[in-house]
PDB file of N, CA and C in Angstrom:
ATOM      1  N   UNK A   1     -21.671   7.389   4.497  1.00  0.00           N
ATOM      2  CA  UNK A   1     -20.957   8.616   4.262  1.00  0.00           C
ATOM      3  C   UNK A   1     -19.446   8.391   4.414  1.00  0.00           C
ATOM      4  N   UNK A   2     -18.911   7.387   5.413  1.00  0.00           N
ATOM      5  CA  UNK A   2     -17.929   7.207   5.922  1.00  0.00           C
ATOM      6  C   UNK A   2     -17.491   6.583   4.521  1.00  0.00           C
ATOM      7  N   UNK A   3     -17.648   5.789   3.878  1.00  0.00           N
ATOM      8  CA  UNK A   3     -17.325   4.823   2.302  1.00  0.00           C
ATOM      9  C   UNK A   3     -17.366   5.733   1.565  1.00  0.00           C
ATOM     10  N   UNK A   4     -18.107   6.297   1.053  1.00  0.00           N
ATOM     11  CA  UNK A   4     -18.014   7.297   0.572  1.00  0.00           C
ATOM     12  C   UNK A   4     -16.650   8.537   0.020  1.00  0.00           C
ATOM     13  N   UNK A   5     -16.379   8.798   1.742  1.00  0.00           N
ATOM     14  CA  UNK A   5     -15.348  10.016   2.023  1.00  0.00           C
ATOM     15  C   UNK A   5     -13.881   8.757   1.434  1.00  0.00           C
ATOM     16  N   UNK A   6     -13.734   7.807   2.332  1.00  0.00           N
ATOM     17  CA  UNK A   6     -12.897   6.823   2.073  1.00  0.00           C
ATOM     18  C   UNK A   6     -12.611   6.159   0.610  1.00  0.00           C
ATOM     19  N   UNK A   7     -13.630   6.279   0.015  1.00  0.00           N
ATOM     20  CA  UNK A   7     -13.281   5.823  -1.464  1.00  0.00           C
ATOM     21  C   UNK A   7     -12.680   7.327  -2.720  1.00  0.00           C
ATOM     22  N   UNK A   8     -12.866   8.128  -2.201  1.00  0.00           N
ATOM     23  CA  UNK A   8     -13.148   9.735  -2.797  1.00  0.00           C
ATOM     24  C   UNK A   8     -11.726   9.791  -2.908  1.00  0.00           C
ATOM     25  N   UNK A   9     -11.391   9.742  -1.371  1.00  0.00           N
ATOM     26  CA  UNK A   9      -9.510   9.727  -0.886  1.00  0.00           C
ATOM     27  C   UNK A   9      -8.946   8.920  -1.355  1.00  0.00           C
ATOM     28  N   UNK A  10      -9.285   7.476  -1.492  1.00  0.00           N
ATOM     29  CA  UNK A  10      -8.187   6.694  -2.126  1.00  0.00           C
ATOM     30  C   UNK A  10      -8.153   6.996  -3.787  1.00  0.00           C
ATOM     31  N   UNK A  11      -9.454   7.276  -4.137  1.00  0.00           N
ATOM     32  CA  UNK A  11      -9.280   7.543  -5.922  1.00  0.00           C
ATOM     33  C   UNK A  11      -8.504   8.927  -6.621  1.00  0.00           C
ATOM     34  N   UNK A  12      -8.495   9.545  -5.339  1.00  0.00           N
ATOM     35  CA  UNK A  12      -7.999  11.619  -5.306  1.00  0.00           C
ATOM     36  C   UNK A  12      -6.201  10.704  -5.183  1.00  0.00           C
ATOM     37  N   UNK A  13      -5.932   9.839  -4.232  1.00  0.00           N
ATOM     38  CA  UNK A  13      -4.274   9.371  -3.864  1.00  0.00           C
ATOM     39  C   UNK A  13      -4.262   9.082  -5.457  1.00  0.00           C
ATOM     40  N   UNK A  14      -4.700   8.537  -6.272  1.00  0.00           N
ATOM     41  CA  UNK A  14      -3.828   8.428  -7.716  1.00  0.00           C
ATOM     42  C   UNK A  14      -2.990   6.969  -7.414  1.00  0.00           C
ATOM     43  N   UNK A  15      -2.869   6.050  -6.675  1.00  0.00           N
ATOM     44  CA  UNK A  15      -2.147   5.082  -5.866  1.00  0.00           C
ATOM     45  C   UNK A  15      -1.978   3.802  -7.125  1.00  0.00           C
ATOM     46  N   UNK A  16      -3.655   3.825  -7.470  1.00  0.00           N
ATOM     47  CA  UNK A  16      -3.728   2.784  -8.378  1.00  0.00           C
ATOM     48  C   UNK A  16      -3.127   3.204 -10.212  1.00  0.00           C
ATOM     49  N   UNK A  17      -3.074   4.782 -10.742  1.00  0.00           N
ATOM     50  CA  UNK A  17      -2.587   4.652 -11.573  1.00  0.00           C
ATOM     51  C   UNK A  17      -0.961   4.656 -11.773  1.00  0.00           C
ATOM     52  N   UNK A  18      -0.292   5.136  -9.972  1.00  0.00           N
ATOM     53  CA  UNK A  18       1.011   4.902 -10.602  1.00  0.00           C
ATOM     54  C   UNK A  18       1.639   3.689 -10.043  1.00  0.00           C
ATOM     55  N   UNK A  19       0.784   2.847  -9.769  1.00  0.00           N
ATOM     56  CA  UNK A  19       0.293   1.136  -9.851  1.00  0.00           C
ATOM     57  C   UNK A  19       0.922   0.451 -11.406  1.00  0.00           C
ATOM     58  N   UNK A  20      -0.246   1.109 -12.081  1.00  0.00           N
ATOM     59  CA  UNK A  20      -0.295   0.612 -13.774  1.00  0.00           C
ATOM     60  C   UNK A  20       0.557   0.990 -14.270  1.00  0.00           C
ATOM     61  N   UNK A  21       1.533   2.390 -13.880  1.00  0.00           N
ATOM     62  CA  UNK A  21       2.236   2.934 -14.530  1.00  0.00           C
ATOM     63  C   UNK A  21       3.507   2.664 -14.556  1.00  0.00           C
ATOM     64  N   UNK A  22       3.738   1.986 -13.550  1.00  0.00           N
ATOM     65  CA  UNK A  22       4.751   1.218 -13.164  1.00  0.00           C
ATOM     66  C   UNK A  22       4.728  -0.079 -13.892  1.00  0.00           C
ATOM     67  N   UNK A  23       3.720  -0.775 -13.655  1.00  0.00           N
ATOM     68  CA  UNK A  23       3.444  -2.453 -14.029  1.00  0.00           C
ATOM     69  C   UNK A  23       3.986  -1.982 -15.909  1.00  0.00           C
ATOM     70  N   UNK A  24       3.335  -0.907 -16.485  1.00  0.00           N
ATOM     71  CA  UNK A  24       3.466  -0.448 -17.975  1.00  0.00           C
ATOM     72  C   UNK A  24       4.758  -0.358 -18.428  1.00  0.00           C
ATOM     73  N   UNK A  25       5.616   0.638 -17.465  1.00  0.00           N
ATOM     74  CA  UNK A  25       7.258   0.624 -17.691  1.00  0.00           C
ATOM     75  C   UNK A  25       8.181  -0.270 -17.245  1.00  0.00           C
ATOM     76  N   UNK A  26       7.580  -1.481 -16.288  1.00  0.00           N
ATOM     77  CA  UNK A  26       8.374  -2.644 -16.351  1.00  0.00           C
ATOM     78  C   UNK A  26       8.648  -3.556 -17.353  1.00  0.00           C
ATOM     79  N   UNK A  27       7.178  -3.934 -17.919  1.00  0.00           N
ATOM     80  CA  UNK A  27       7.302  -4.266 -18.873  1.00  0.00           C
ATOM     81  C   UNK A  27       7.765  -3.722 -20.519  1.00  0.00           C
ATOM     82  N   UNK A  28       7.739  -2.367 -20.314  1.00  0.00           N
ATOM     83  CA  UNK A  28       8.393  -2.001 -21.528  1.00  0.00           C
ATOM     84  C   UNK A  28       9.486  -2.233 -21.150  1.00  0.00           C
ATOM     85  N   UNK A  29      10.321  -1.975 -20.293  1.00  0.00           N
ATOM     86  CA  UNK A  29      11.731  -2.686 -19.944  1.00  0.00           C
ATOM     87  C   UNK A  29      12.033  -3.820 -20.126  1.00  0.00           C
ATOM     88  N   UNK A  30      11.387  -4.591 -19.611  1.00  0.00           N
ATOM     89  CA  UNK A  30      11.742  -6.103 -19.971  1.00  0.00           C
ATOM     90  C   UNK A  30      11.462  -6.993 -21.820  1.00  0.00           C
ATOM     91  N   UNK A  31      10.593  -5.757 -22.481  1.00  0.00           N
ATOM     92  CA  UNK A  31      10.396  -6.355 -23.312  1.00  0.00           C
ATOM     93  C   UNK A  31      11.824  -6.075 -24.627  1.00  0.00           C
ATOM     94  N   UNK A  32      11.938  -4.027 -23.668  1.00  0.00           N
ATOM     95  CA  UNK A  32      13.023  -3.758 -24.555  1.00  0.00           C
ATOM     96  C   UNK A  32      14.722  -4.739 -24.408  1.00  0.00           C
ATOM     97  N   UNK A  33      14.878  -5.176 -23.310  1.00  0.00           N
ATOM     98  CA  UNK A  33      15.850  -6.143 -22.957  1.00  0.00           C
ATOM     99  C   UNK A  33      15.513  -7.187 -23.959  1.00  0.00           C
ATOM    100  N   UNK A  34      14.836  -8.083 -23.896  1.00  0.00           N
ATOM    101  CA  UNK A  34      14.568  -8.951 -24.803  1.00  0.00           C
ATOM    102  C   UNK A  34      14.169  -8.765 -25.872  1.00  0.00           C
ATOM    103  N   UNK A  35      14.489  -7.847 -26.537  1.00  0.00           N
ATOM    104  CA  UNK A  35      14.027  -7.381 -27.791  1.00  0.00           C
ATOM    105  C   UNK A  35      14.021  -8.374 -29.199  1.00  0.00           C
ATOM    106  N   UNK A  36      14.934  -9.053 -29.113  1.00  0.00           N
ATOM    107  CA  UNK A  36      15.734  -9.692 -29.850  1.00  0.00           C
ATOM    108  C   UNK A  36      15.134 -11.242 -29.687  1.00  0.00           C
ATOM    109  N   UNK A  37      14.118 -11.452 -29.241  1.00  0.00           N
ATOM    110  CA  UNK A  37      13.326 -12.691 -28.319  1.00  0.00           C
ATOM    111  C   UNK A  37      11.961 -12.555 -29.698  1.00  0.00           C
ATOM    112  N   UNK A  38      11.574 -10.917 -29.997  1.00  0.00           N
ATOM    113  CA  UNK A  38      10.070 -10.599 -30.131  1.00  0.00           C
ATOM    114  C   UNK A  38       9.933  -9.933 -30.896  1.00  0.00           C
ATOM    115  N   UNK A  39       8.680 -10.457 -32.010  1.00  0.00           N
ATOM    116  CA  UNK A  39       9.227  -9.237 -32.924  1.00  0.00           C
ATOM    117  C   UNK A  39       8.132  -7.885 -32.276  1.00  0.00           C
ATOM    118  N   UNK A  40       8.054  -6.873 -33.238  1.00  0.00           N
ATOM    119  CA  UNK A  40       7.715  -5.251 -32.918  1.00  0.00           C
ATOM    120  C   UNK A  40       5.990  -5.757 -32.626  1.00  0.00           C
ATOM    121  N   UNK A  41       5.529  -6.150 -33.037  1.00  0.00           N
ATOM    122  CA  UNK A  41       3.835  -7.089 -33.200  1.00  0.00           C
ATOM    123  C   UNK A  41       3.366  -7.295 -31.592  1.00  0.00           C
ATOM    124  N   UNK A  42       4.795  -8.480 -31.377  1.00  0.00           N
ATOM    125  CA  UNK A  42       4.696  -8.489 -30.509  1.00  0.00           C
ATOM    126  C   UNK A  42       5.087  -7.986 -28.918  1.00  0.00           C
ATOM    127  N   UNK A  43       5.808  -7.472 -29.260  1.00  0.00           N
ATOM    128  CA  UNK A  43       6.234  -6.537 -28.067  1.00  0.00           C
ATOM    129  C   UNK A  43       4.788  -5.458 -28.090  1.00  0.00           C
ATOM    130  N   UNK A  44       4.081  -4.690 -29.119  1.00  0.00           N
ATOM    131  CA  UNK A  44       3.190  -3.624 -29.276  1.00  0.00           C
ATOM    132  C   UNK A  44       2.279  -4.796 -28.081  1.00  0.00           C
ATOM    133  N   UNK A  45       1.477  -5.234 -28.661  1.00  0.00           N
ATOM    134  CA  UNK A  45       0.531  -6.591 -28.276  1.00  0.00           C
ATOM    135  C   UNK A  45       0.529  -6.962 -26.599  1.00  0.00           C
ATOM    136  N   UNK A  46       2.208  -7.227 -26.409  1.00  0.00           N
ATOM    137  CA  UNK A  46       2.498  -7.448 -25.084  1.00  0.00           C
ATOM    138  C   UNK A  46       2.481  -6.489 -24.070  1.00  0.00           C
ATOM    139  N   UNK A  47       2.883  -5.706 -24.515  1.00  0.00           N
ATOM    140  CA  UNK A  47       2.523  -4.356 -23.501  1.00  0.00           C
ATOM    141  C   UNK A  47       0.980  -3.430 -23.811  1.00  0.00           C
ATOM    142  N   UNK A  48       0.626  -3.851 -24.267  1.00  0.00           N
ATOM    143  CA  UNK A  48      -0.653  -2.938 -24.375  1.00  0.00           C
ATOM    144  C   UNK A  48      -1.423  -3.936 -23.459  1.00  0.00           C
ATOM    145  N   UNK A  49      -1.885  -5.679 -23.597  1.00  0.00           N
ATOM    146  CA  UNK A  49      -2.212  -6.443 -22.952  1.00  0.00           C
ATOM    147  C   UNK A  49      -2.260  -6.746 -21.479  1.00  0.00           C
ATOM    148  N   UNK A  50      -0.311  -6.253 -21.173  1.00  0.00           N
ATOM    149  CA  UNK A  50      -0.425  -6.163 -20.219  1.00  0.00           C
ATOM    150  C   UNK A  50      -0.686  -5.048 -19.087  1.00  0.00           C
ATOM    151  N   UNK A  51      -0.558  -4.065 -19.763  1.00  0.00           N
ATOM    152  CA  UNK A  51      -1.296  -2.576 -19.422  1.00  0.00           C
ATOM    153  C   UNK A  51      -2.517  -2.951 -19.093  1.00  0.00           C
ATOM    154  N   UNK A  52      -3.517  -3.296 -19.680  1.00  0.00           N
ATOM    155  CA  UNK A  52      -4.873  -3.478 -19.562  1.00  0.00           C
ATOM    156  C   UNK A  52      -4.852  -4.507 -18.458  1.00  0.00           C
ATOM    157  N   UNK A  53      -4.348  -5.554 -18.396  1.00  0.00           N
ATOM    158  CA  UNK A  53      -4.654  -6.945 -17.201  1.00  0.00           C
ATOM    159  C   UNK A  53      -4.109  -6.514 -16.002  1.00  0.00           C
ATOM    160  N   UNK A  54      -3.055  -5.184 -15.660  1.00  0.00           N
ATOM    161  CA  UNK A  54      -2.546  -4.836 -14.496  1.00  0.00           C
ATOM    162  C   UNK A  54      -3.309  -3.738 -14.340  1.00  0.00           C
ATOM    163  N   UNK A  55      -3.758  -3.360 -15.053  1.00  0.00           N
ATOM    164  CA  UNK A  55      -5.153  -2.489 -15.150  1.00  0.00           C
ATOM    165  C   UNK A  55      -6.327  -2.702 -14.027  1.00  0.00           C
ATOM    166  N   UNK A  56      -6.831  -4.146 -14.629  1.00  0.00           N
ATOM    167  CA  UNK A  56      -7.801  -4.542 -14.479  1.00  0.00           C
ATOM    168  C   UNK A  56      -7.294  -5.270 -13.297  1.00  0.00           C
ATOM    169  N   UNK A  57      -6.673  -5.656 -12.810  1.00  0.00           N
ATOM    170  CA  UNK A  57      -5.814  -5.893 -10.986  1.00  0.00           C
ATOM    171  C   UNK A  57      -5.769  -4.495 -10.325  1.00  0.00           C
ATOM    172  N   UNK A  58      -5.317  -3.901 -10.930  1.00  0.00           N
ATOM    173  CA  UNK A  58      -5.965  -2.205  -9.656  1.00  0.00           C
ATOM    174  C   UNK A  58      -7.027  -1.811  -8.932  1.00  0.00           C
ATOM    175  N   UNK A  59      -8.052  -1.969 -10.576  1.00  0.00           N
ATOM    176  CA  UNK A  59      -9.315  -1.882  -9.907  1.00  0.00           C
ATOM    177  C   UNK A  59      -9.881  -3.043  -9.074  1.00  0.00           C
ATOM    178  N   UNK A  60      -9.411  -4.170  -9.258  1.00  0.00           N
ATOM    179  CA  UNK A  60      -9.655  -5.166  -8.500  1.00  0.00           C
ATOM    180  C   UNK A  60      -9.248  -4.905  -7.143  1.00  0.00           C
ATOM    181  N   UNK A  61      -7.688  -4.756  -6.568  1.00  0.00           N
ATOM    182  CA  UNK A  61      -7.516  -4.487  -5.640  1.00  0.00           C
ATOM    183  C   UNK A  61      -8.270  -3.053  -5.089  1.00  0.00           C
ATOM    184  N   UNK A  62      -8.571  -1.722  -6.110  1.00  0.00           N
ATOM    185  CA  UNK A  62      -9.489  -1.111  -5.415  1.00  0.00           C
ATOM    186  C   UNK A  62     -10.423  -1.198  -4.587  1.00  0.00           C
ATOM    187  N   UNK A  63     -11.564  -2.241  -5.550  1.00  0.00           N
ATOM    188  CA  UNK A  63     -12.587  -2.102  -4.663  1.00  0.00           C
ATOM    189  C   UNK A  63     -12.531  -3.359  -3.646  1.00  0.00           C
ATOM    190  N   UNK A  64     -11.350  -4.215  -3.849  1.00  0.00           N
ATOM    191  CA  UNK A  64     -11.234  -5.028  -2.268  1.00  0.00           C
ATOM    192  C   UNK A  64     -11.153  -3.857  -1.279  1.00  0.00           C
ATOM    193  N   UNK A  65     -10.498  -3.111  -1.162  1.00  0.00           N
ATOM    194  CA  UNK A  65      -9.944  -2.489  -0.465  1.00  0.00           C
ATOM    195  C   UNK A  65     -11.023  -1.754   0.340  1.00  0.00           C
ATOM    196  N   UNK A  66     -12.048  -1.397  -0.485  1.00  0.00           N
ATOM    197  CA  UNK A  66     -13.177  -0.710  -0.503  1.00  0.00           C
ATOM    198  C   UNK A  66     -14.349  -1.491   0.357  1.00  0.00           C
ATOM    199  N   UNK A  67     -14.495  -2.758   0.213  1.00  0.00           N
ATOM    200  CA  UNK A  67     -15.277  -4.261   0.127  1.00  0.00           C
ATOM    201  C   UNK A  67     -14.658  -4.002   1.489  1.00  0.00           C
ATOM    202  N   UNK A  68     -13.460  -4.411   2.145  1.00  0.00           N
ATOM    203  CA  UNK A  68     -13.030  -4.678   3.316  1.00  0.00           C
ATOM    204  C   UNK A  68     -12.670  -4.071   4.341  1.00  0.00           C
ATOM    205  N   UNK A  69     -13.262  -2.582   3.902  1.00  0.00           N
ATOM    206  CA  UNK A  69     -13.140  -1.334   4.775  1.00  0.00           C
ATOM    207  C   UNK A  69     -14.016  -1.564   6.174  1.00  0.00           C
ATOM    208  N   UNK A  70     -13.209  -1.352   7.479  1.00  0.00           N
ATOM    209  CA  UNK A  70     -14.147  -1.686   8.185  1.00  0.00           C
ATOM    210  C   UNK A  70     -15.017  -0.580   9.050  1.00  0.00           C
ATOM    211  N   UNK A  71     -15.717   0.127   8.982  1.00  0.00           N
ATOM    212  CA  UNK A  71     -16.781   0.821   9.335  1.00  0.00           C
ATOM    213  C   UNK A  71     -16.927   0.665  10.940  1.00  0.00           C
ATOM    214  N   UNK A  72     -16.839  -0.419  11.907  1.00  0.00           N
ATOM    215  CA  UNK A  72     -17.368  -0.746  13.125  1.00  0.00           C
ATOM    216  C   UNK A  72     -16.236   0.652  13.686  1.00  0.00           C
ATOM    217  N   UNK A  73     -14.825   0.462  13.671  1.00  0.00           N
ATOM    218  CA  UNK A  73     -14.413   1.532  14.716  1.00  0.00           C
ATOM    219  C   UNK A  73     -14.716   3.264  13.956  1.00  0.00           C
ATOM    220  N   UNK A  74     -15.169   3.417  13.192  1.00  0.00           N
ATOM    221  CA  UNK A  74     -15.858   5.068  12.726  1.00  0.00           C
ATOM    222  C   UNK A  74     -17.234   4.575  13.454  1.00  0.00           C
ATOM    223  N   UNK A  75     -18.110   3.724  13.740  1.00  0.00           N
ATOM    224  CA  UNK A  75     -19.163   3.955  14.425  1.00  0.00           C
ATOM    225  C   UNK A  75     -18.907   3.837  15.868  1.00  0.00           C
ATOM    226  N   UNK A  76     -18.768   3.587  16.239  1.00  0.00           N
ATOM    227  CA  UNK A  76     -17.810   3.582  17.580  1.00  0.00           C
ATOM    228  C   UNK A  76     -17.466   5.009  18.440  1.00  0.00           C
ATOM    229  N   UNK A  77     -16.784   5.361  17.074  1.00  0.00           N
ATOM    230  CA  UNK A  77     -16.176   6.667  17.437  1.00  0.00           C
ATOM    231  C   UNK A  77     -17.277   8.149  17.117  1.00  0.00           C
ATOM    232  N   UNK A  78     -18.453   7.591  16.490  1.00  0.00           N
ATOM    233  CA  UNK A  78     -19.445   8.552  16.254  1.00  0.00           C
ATOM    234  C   UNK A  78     -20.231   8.077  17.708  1.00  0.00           C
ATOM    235  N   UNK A  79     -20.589   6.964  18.266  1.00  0.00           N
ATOM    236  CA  UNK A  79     -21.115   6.689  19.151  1.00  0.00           C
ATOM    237  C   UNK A  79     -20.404   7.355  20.260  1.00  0.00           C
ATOM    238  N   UNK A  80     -19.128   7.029  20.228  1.00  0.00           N
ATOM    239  CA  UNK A  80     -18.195   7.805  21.797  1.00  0.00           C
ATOM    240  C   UNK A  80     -18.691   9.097  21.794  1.00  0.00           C
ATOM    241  N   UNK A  81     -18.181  10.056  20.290  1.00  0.00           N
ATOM    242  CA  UNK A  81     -18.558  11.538  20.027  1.00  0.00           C
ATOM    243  C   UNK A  81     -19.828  12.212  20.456  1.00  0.00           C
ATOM    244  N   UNK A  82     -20.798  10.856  20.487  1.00  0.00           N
ATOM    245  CA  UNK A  82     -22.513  11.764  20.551  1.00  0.00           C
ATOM    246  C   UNK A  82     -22.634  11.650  22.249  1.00  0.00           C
ATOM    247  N   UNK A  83     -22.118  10.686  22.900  1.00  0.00           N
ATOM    248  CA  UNK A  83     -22.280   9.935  24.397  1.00  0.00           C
ATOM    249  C   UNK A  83     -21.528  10.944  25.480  1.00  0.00           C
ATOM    250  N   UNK A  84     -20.598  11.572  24.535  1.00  0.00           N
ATOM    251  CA  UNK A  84     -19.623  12.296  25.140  1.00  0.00           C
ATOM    252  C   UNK A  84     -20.254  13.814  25.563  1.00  0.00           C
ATOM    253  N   UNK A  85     -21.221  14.268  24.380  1.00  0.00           N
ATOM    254  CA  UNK A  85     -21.035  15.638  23.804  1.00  0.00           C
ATOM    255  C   UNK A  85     -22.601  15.604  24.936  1.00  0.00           C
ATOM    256  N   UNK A  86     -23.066  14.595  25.124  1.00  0.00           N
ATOM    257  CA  UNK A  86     -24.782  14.431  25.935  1.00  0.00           C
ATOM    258  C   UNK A  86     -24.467  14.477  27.214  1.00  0.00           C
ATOM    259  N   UNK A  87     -23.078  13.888  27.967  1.00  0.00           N
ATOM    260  CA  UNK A  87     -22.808  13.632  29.435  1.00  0.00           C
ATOM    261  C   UNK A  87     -22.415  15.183  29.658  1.00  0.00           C
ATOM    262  N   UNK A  88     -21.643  15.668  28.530  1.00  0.00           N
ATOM    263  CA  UNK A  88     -20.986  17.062  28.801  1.00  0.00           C
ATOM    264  C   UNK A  88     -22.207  17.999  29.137  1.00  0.00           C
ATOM    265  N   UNK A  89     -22.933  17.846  28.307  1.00  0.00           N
ATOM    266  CA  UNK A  89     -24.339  18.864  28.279  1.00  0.00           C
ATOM    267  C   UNK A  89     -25.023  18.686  29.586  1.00  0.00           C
ATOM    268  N   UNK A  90     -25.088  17.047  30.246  1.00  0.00           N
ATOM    269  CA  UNK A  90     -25.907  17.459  31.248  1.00  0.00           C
ATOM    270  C   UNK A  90     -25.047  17.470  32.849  1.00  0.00           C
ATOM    271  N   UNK A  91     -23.581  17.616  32.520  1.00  0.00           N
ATOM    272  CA  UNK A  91     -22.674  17.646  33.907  1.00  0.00           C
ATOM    273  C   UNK A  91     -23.083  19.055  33.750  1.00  0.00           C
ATOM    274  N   UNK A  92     -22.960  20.167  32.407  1.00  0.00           N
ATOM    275  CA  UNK A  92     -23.149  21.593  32.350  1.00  0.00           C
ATOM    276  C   UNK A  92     -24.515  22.074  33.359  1.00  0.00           C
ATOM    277  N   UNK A  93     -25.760  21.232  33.034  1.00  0.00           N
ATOM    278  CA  UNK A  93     -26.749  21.459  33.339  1.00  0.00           C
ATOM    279  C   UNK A  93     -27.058  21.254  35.231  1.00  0.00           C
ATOM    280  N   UNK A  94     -26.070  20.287  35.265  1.00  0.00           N
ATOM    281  CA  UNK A  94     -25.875  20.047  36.761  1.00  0.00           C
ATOM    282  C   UNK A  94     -25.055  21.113  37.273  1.00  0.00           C
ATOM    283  N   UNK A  95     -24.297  21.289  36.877  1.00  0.00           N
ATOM    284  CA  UNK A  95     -23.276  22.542  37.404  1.00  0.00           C
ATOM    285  C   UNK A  95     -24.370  23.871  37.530  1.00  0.00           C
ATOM    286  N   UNK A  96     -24.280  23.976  36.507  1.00  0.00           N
ATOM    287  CA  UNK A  96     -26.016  24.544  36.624  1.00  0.00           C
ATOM    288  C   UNK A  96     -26.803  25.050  37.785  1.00  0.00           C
ATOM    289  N   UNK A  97     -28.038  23.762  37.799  1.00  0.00           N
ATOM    290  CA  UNK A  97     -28.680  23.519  38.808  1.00  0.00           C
ATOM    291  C   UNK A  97     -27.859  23.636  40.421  1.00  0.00           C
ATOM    292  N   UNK A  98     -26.943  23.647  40.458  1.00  0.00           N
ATOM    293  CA  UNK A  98     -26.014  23.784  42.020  1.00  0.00           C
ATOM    294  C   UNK A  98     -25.982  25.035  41.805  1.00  0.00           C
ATOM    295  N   UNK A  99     -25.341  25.482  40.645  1.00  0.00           N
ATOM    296  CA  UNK A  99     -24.992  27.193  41.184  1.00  0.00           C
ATOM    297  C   UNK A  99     -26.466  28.386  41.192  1.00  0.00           C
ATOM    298  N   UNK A 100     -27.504  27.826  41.033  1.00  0.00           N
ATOM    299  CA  UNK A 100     -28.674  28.126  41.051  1.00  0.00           C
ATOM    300  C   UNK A 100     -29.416  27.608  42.911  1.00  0.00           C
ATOM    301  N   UNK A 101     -29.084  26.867  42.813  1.00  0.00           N
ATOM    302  CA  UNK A 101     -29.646  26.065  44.708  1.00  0.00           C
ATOM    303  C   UNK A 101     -28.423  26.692  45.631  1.00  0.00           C
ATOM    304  N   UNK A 102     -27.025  27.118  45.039  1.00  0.00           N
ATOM    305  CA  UNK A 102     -26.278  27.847  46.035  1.00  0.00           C
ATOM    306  C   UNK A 102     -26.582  29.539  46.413  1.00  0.00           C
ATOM    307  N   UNK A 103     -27.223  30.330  45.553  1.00  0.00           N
ATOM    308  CA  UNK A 103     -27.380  31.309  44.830  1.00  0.00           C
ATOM    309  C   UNK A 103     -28.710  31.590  45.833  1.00  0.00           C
ATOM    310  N   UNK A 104     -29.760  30.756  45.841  1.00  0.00           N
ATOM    311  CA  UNK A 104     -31.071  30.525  46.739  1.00  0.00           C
ATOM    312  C   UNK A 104     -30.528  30.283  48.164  1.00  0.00           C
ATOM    313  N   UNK A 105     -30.181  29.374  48.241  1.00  0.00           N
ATOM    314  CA  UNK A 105     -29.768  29.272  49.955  1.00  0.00           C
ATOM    315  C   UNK A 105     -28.716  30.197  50.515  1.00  0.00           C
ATOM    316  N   UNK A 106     -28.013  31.053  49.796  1.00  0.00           N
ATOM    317  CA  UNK A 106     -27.049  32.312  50.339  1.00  0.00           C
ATOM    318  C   UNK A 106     -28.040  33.289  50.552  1.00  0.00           C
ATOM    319  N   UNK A 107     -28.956  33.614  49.799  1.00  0.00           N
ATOM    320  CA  UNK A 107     -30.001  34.885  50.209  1.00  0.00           C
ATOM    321  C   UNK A 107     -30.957  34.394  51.302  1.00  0.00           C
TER     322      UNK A 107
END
């Protein structure tokens, strides 16, 4: 559930398309600088190419990101949460039991 919520959030951040979108307008920059290097063929060619291959590095780094998520401290912290919420319940139950045995031995 925890991968899940974590992958939902990073794909909702938008992180990786203004990733591409960037990698897209660098290279139209650099190609428009060198214009005079390339003809129109290839400049079209070069940036569409490289759109797609910085593309395809996003999603790569996505699902590393995803792959190397580490899960042990969210279980941890579901373990502290349940250990916590059980000691609370039975200090309640002890508190309890005293004000019930004080309650008897005053009468």
């Amino acid at each position: 559930m925890n991968i899940e919520k974590f992958s939902s959030t990073l794909v909702r951040s938008n992180i990786t398309n203004t990733y591409v979108a960037t990698a897209f307008f660098a290279t139209l920059i650099y190609f428009t600088i060198n214009s005079n290097l390339y003809t129109p063929l290839e400049i079209l060619f070069g940036v569409v190419l490289s759109t797609i291959f910085f593309k395809g590095i996003a999603n790569i780094m996505f699902s590393l990101v995803i792959i190397l998520f580490n899960l042990k401290n969210q279980e941890d912290e579901l373990a502290f949460d349940k250990l916590s919420t059980k000691v609370d319940g039975l200090l309640s139950d002890l508190s309890l039991q005293e004000s019930k045995l004080k309650t008897l031995n005053s009468n």
